[in-house]
N, C-alpha and C. Protein backbone atom coordinates (compact mmCIF):
# COMPACT_ATOMS: atom_id res chain seq x y z
N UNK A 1 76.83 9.94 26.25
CA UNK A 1 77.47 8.63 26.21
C UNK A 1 76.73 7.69 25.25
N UNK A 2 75.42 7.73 25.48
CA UNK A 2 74.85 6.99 24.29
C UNK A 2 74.82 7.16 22.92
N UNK A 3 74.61 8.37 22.75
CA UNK A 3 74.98 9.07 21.34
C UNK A 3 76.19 8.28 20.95
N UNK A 4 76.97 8.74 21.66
CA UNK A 4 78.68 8.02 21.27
C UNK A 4 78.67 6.83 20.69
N UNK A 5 77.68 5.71 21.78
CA UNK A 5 77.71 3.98 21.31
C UNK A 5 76.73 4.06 20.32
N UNK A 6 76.03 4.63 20.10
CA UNK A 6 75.08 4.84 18.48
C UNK A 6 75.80 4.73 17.93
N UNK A 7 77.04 5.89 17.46
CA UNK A 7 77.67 6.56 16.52
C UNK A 7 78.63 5.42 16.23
N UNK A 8 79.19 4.90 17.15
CA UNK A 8 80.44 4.02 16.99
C UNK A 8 79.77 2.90 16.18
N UNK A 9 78.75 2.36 16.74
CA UNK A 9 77.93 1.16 16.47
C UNK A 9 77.56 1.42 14.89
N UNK A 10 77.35 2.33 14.55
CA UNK A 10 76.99 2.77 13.02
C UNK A 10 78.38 2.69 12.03
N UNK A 11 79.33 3.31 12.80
CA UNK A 11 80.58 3.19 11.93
C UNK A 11 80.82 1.38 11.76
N UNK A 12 81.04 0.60 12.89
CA UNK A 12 80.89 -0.47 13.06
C UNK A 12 80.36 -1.12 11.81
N UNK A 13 79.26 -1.14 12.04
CA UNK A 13 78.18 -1.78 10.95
C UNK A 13 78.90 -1.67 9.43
N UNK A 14 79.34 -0.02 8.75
CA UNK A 14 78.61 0.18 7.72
C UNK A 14 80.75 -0.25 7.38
N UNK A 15 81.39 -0.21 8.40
CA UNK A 15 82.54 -0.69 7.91
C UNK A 15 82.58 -2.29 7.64
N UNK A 16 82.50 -3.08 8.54
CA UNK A 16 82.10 -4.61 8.15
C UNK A 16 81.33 -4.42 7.14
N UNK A 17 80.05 -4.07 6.86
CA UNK A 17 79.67 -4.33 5.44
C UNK A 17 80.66 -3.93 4.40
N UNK A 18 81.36 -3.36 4.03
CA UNK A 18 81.89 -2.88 3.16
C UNK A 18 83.40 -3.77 3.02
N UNK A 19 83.79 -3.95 4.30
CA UNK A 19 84.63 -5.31 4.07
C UNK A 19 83.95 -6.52 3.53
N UNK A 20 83.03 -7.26 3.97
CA UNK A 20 82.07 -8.61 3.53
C UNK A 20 81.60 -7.96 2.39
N UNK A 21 81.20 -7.12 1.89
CA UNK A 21 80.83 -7.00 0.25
C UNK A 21 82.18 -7.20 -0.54
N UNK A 22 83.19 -6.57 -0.17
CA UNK A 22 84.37 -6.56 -1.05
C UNK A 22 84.72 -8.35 -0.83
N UNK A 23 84.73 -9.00 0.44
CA UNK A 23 85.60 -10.66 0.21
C UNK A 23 84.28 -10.99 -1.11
N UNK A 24 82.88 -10.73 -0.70
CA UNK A 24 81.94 -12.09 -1.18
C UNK A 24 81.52 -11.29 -2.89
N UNK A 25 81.95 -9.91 -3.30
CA UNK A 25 82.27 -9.51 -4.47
C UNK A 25 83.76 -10.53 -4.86
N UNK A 26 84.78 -10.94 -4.46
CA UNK A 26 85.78 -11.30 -4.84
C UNK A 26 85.63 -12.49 -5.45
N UNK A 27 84.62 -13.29 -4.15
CA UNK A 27 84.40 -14.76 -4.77
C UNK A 27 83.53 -14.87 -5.60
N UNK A 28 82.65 -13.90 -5.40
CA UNK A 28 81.73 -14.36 -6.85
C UNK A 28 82.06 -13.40 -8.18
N UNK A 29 82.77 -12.99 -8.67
CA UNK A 29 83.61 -12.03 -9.80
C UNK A 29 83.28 -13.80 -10.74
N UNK A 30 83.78 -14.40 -10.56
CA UNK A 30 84.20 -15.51 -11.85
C UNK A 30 83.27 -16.55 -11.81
N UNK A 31 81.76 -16.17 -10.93
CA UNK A 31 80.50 -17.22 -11.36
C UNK A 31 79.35 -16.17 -11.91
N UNK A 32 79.09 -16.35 -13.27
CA UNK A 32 78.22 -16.06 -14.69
C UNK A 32 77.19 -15.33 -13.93
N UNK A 33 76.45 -15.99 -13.24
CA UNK A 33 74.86 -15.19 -13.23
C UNK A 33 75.36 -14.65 -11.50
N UNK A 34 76.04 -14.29 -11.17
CA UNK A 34 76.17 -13.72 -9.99
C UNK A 34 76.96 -12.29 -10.41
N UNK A 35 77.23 -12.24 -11.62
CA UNK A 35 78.82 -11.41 -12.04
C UNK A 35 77.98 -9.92 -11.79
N UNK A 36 76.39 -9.72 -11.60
CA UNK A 36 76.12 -8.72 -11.81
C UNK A 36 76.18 -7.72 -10.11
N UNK A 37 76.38 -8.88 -9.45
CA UNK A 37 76.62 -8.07 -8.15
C UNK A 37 77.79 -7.23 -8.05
N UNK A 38 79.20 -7.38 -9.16
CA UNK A 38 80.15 -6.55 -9.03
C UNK A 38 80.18 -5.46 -9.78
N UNK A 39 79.04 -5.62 -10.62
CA UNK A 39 78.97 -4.21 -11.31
C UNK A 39 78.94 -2.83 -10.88
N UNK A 40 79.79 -2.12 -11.22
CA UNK A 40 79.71 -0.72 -10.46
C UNK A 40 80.97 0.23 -11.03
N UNK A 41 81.07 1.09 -10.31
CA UNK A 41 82.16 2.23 -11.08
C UNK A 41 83.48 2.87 -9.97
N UNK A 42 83.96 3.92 -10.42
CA UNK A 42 84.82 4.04 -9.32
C UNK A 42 84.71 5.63 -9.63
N UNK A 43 84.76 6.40 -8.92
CA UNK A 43 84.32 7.88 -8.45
C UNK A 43 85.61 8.50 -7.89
N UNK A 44 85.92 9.52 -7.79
CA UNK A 44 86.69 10.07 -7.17
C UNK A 44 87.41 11.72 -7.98
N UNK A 45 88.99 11.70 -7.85
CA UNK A 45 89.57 12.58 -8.85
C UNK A 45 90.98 12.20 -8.69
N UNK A 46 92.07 12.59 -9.71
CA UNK A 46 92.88 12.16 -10.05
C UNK A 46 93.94 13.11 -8.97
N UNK A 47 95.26 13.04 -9.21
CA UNK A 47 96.35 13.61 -7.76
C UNK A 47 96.20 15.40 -7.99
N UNK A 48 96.43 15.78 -7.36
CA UNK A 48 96.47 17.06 -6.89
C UNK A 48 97.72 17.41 -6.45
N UNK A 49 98.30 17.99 -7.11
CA UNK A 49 99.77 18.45 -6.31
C UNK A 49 99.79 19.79 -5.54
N UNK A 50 100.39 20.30 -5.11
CA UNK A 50 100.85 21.55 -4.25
C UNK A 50 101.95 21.53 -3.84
N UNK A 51 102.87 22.53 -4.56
CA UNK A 51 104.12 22.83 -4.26
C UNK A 51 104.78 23.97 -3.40
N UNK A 52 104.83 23.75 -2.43
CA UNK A 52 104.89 25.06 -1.16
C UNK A 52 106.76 25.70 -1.61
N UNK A 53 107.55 25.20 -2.25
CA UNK A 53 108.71 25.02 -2.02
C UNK A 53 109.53 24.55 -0.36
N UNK A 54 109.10 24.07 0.37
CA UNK A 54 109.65 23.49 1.56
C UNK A 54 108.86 21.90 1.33
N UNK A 55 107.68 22.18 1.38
CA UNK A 55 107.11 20.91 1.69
C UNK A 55 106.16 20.92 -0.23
N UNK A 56 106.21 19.69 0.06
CA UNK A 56 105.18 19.12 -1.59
C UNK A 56 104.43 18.47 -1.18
N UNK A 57 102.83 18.38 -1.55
CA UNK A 57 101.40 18.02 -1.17
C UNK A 57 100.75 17.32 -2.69
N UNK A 58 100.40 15.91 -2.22
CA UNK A 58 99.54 15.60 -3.24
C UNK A 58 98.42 14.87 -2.96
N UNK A 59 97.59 15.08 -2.59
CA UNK A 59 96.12 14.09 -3.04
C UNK A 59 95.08 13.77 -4.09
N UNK A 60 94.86 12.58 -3.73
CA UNK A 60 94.38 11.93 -4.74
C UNK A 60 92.80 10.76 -3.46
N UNK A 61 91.74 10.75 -4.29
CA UNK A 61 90.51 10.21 -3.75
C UNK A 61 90.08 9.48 -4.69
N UNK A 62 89.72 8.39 -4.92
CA UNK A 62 89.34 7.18 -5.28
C UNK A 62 88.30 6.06 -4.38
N UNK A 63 87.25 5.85 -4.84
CA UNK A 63 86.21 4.82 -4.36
C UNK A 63 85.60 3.98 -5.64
N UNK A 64 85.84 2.74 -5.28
CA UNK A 64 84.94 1.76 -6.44
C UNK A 64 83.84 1.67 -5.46
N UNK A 65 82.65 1.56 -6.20
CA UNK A 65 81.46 1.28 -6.00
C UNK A 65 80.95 0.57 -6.58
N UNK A 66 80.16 -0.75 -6.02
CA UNK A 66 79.35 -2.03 -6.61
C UNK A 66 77.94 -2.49 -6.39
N UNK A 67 76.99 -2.79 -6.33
CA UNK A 67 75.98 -3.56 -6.39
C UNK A 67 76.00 -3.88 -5.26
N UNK A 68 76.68 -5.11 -4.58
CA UNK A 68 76.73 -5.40 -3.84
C UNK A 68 77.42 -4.80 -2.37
N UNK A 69 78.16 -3.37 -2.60
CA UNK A 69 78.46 -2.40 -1.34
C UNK A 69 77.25 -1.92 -1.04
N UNK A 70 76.27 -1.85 -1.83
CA UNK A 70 75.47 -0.71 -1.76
C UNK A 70 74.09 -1.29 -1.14
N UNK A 71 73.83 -2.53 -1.00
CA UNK A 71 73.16 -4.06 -0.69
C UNK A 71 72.98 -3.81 0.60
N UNK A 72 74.80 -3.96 1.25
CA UNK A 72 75.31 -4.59 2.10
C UNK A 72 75.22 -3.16 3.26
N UNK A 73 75.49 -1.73 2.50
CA UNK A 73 75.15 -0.75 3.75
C UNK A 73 73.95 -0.19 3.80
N UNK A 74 73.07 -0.89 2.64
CA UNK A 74 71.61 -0.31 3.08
C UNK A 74 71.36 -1.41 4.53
N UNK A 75 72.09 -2.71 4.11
CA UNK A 75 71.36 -3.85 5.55
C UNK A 75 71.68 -3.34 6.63
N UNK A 76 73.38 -2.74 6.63
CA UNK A 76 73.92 -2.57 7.68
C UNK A 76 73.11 -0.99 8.55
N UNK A 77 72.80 -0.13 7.63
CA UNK A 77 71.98 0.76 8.01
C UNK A 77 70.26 0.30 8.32
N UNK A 78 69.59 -0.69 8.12
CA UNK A 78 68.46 -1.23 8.81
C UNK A 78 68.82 -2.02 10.00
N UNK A 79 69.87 -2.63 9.98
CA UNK A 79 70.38 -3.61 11.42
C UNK A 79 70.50 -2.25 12.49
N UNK A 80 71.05 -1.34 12.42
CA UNK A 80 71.73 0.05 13.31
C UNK A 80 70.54 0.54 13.54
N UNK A 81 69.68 0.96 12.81
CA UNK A 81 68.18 1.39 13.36
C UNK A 81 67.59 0.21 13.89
N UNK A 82 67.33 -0.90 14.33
CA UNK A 82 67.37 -2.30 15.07
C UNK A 82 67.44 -2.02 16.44
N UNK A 83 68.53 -1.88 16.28
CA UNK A 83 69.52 -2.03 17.13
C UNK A 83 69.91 -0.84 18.50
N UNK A 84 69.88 0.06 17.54
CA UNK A 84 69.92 0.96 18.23
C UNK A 84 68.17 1.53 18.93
């Protein structure tokens, strides 16, 4: 049972950070000496199709990554060891 509220508590964390990096990346995009917190790239791969003839399958994976995600789940990963 505890394991469980660890585990949840970790997802918890490292999801709010990653929401609050993306609003406070948004607001600061268009002030000069802050612009470097949005720097970052986007990772992933492009669609994938699969054609079964009944059914058709496509995925596709995409993540931007910034400065400031990466900030925000190292904190959220020191708060969870805290905490937990």
């Amino acid at each position: 049972m505890m394991k469980t509220k660890n585990t949840l508590i970790l997802i918890f964390l490292v999801l709010a950070a990653i929401v609050l990096a993306a609003l406070i990346g948004g607001l600061t995009e268009g002030i000069s000496f802050l612009k470097w917190l949005t720097w970052g790239d986007s990772i992933g791969f492009d669609t994938i199709r699969m054609d079964l003839a009944i059914v058709d399958f496509s995925f596709s994976f995409k993540m931007q990554v910034n400065v400031l995600q990466v900030l925000f789940i190292g904190a959220a990963l020191l708060l969870w060891k805290k905490v937990r």
